[in-house]
Protein backbone atom coordinates (compact mmCIF):
# COMPACT_ATOMS: atom_id res chain seq x y z
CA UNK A 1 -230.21 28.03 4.29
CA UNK A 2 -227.47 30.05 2.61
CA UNK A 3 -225.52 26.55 1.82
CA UNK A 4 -228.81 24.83 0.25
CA UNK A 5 -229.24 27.73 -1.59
CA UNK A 6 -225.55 28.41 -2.96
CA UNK A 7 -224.79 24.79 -3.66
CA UNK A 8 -222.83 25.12 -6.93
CA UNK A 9 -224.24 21.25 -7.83
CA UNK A 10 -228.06 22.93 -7.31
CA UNK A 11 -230.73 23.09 -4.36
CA UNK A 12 -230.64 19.15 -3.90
CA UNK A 13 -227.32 18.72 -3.24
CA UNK A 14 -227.47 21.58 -1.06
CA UNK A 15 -230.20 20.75 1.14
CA UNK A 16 -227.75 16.98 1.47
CA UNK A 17 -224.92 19.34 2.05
CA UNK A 18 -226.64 21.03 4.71
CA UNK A 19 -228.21 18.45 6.48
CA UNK A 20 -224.68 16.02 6.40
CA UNK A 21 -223.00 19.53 8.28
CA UNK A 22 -225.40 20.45 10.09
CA UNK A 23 -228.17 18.18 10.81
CA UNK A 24 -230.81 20.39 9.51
CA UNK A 25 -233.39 19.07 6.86
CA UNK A 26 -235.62 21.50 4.76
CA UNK A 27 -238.85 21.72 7.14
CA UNK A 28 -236.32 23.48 9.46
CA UNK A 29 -234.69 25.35 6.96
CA UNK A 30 -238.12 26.86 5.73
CA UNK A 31 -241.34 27.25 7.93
CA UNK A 32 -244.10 26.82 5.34
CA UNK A 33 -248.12 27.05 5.54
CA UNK A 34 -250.02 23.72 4.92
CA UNK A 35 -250.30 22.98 1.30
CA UNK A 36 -247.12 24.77 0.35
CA UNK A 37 -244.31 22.77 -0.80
CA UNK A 38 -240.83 23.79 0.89
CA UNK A 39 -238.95 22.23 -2.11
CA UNK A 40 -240.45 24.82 -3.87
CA UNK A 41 -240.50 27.94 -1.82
CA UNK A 42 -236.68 27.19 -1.22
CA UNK A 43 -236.36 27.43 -4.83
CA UNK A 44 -237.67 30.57 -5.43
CA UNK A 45 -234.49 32.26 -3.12
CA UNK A 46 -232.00 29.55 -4.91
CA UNK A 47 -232.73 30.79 -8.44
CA UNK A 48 -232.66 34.01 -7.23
CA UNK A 49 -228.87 34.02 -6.33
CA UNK A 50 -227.70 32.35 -9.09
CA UNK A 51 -229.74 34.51 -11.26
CA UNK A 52 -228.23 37.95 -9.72
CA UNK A 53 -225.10 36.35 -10.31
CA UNK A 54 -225.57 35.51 -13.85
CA UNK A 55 -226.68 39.34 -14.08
CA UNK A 56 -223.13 40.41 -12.35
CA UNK A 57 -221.99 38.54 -15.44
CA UNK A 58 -224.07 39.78 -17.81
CA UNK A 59 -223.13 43.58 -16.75
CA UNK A 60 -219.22 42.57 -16.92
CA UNK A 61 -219.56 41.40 -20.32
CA UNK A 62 -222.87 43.50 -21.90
CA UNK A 63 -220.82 43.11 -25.37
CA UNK A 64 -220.41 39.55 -25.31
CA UNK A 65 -223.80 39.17 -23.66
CA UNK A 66 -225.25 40.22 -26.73
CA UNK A 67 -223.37 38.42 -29.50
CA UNK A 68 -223.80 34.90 -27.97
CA UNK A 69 -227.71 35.92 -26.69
CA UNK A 70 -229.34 35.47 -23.77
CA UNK A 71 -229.64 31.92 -23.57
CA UNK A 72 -226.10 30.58 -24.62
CA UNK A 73 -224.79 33.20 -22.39
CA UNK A 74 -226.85 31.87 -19.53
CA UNK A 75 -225.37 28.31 -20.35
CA UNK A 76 -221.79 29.34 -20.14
CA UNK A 77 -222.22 31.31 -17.12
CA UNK A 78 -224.36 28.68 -14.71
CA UNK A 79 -221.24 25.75 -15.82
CA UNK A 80 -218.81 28.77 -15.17
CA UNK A 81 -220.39 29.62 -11.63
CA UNK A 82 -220.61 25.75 -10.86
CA UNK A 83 -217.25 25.70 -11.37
CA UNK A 84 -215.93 29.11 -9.99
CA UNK A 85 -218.53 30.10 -7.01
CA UNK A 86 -218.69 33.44 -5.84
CA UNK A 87 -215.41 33.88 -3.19
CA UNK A 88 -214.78 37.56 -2.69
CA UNK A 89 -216.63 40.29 -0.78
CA UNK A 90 -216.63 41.99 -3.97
CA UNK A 91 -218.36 40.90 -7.27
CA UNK A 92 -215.88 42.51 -9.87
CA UNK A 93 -213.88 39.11 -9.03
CA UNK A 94 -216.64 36.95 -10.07
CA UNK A 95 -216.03 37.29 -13.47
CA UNK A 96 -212.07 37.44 -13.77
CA UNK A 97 -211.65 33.90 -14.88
CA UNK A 98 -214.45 33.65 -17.43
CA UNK A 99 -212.22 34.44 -20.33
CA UNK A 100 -210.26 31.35 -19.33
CA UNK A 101 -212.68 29.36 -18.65
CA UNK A 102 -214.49 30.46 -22.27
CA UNK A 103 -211.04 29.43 -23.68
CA UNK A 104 -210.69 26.67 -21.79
CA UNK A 105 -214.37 25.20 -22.84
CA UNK A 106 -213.63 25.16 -26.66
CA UNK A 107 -210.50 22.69 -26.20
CA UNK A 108 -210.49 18.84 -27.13
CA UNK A 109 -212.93 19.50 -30.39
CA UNK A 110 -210.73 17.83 -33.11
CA UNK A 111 -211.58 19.50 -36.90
CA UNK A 112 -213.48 22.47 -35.28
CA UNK A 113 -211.97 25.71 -35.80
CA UNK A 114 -211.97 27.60 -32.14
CA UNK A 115 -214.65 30.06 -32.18
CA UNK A 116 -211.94 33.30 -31.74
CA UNK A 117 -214.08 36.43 -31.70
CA UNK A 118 -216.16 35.53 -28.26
CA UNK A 119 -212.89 34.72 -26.38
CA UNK A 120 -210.96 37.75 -27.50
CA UNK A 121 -213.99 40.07 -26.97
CA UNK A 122 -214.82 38.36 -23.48
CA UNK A 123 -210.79 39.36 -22.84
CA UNK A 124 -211.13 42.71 -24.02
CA UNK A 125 -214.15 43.41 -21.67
CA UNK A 126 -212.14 42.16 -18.94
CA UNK A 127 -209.27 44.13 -19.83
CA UNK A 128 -211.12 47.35 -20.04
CA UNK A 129 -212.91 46.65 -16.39
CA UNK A 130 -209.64 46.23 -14.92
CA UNK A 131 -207.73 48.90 -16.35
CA UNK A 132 -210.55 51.08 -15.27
CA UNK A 133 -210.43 50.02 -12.10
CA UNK A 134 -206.81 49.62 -11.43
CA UNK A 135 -204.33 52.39 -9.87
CA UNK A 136 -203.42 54.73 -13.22
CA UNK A 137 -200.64 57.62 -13.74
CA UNK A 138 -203.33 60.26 -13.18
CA UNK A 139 -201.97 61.56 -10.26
CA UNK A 140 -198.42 60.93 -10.93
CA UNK A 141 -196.21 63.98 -12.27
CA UNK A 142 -194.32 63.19 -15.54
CA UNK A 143 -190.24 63.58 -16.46
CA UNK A 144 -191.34 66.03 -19.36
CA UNK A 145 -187.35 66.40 -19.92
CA UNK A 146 -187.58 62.86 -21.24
CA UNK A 147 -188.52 63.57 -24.94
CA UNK A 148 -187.61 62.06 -28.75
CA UNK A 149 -185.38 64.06 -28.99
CA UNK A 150 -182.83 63.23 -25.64
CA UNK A 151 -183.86 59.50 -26.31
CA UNK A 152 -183.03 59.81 -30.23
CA UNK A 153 -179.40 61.11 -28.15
CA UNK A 154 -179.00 58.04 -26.02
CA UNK A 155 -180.23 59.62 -23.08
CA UNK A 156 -180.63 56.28 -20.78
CA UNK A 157 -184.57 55.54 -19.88
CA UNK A 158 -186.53 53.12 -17.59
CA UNK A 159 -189.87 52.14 -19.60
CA UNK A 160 -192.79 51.14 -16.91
CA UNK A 161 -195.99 49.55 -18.26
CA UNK A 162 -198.56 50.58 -15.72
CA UNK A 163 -201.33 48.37 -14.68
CA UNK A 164 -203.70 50.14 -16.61
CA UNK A 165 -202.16 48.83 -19.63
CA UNK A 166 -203.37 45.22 -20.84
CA UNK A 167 -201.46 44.08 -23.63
CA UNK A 168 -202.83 40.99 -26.18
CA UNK A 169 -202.47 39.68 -29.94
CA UNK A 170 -206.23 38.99 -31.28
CA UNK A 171 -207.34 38.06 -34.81
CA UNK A 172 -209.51 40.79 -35.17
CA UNK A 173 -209.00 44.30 -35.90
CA UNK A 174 -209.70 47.31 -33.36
CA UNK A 175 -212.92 48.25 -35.48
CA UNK A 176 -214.03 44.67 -35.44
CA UNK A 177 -214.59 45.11 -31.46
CA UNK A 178 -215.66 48.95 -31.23
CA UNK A 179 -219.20 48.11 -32.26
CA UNK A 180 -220.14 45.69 -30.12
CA UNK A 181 -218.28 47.60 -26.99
CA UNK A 182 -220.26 50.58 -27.89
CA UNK A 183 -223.81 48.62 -27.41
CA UNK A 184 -224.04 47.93 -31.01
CA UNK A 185 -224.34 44.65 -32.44
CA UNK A 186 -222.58 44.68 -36.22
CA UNK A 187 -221.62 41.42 -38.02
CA UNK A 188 -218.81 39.83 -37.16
CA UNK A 189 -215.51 40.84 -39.50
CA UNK A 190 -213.43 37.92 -40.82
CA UNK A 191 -210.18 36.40 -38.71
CA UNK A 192 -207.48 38.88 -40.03
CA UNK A 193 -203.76 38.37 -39.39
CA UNK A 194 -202.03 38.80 -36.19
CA UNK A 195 -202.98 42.15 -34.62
CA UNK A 196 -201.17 43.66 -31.88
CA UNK A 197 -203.64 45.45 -29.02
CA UNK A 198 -203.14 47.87 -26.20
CA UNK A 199 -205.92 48.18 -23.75
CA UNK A 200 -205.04 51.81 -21.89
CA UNK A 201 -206.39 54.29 -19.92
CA UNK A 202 -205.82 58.43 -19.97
CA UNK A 203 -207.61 60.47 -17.98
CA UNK A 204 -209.34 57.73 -16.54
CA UNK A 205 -211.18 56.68 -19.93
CA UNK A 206 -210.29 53.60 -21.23
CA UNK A 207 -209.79 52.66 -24.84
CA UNK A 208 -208.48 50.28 -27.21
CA UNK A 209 -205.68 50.90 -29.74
CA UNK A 210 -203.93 49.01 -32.14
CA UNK A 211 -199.72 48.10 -31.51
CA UNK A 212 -196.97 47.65 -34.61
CA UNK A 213 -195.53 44.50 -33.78
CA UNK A 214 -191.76 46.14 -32.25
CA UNK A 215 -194.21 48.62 -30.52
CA UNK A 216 -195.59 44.99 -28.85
CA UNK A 217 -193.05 43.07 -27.75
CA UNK A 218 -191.09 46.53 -26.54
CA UNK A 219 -193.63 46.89 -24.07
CA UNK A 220 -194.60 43.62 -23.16
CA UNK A 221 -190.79 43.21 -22.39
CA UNK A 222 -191.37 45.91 -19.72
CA UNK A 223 -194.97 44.67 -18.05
CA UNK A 224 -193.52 42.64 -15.85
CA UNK A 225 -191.09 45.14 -14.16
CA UNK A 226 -189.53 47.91 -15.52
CA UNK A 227 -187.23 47.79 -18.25
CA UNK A 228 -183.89 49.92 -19.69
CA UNK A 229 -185.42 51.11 -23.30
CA UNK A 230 -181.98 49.38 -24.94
CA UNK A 231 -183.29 46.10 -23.28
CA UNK A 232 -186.38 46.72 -24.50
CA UNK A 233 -185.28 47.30 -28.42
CA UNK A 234 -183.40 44.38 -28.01
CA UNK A 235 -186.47 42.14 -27.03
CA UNK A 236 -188.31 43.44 -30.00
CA UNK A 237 -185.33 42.96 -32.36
CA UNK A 238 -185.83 39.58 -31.55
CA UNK A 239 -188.98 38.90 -31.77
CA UNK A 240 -189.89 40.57 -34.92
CA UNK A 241 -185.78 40.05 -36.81
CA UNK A 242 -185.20 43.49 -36.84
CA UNK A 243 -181.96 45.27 -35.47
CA UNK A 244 -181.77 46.81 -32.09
CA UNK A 245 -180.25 49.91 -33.11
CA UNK A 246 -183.36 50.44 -35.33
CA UNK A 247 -185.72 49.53 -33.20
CA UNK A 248 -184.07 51.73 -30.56
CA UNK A 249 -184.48 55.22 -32.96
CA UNK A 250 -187.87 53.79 -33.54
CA UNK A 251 -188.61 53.67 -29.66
CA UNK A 252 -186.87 56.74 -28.76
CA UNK A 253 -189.59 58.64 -31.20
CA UNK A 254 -192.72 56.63 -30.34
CA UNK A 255 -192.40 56.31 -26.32
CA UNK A 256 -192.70 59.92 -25.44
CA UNK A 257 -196.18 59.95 -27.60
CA UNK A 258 -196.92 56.65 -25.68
CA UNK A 259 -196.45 58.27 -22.39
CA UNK A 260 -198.86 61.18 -23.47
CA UNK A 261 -201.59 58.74 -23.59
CA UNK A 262 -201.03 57.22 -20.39
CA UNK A 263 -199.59 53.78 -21.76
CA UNK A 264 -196.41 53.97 -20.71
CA UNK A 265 -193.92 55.78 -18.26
CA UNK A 266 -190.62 56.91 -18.90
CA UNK A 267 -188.52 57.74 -16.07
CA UNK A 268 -184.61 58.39 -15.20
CA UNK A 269 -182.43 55.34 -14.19
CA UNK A 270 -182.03 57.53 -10.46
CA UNK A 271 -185.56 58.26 -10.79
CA UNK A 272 -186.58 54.43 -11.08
CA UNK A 273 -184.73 53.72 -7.84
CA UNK A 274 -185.90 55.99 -6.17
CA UNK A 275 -189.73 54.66 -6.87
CA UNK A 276 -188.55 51.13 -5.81
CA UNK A 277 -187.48 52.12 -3.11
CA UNK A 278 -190.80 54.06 -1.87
């Protein structure tokens, strides 16, 4: 029953599917009074899966739920179910490749403009559900010692981008998103220039914040693993065709603040091994 009902090409395939594996057709699948159709009493429990599926959805993306509407969302998320069934025990991983697959959908269109607000609002949502969910610095005891001010003196420091950190460049501004992530539905702003965004979480409350473009590529440098802050001024520097040595004052005044609010943090070089080494 469960693989006529989850069939991702619909109850008729399914009921193929399980009959070709199993050798089971629907009258044994479903025992039904006379007069009832089994076609349609199995139908009933398929549309109920992929509907509390589609709802999973809907609750992991209420903001963009609401700006495409009930039915296009719907649309999207039956093709993006059919093509990414439920795998995991839990449901927070039904929904980590939708942003993709969003992005993905809106290729091959030649003259259209892609449609950027859903995708970079679908990748915000995401964002914020994993940083909320992933392991933070809450517990972990800063290096207070490590402050502008022994930075600004060339004191050396490991930068670590923690995996509640999400880093991204939209087309929208931080205010353009705020509405509709706090249940409101505004009009949609205008595509802006390149903004820089930081998805974070302090205190285990998560938040959005705008980046200046060295602030960016500094930390994105250090996502991966962690990174020396001179390395780190020197991956800005070229990104953005500024000088290290600037960037690296700039850094050494910004990173403790950074650390404050949970997006970054800064340790000793001896300190760093040791943590690798754990």
């Amino acid at each position: 029953m469960l693989t006529a009902t989850t069939h991702t090409a619909g109850l008729r395939e399914g009921l193929r599917t399980a009959h070709a594996r199993q050798g089971l057709d629907i009258h044994t699948l479903v025992a039904t009074p006379a007069g009832v159709d089994p076609h349609a009493r199995l139908a009933i429990y398929a549309n109920g899966y992929w509907l509390r599926l589609i709802e999973c959805l809907q609750s992991d993306y209420p903001a963009l739920s609401r700006l495409l509407g009930p039915d296009l969302f719907t649309f999207f998320a039956r093709v993006y179910l059919s093509k990414h069934p439920s795998r995991s025990p839990t449901l927070h991983a039904l929904g980590a490749s939708f942003p993709h697959f969003l992005r993905t959908s809106q290729r091959s269109r030649p003259g259209q403009q892609r449609q950027r607000f859903p995708l970079e609002l679908a990748w915000i949502e995401r964002a914020l559900s994993e940083a909320s969910r992933a392991q933070g610095l809450e517990e972990v005891e800063m290096d207070t010692s490590i402050d502008a001010s022994t930075l600004a003196l060339g004191w050396p420091c490991t930068v670590h981008v923690p995996a509640t950190t999400k880093l991204a460049i939209v087309s929208h501004t931080p205010e353009s998103f705020r509405g509709w992530l706090s249940g409101a539905s505004p009009s949609v702003s205008p595509v802006a220039d390149r903004t820089f965004l930081a998805v974070r979480r302090h205190r285990f409350r998560v938040g959005i914040e705008p980046l200046i473009d060295w602030q960016f590529f500094a930390l994105r440098h250090a996502a991966r693993r962690p990174r020396m802050l001179i390395d780190c001024a020197q991956a800005a520097a070229r990104r953005t065709g500024r000088s290290a040595g600037e960037l690296h004052a700039l850094l050494a005044l910004w990173l403790p603040t950074a650390q404050a609010s949970s997006m970054v943090m800064l340790t000793s070089p001896s300190a760093t091994a040791e943590l690798t080494d754990m």
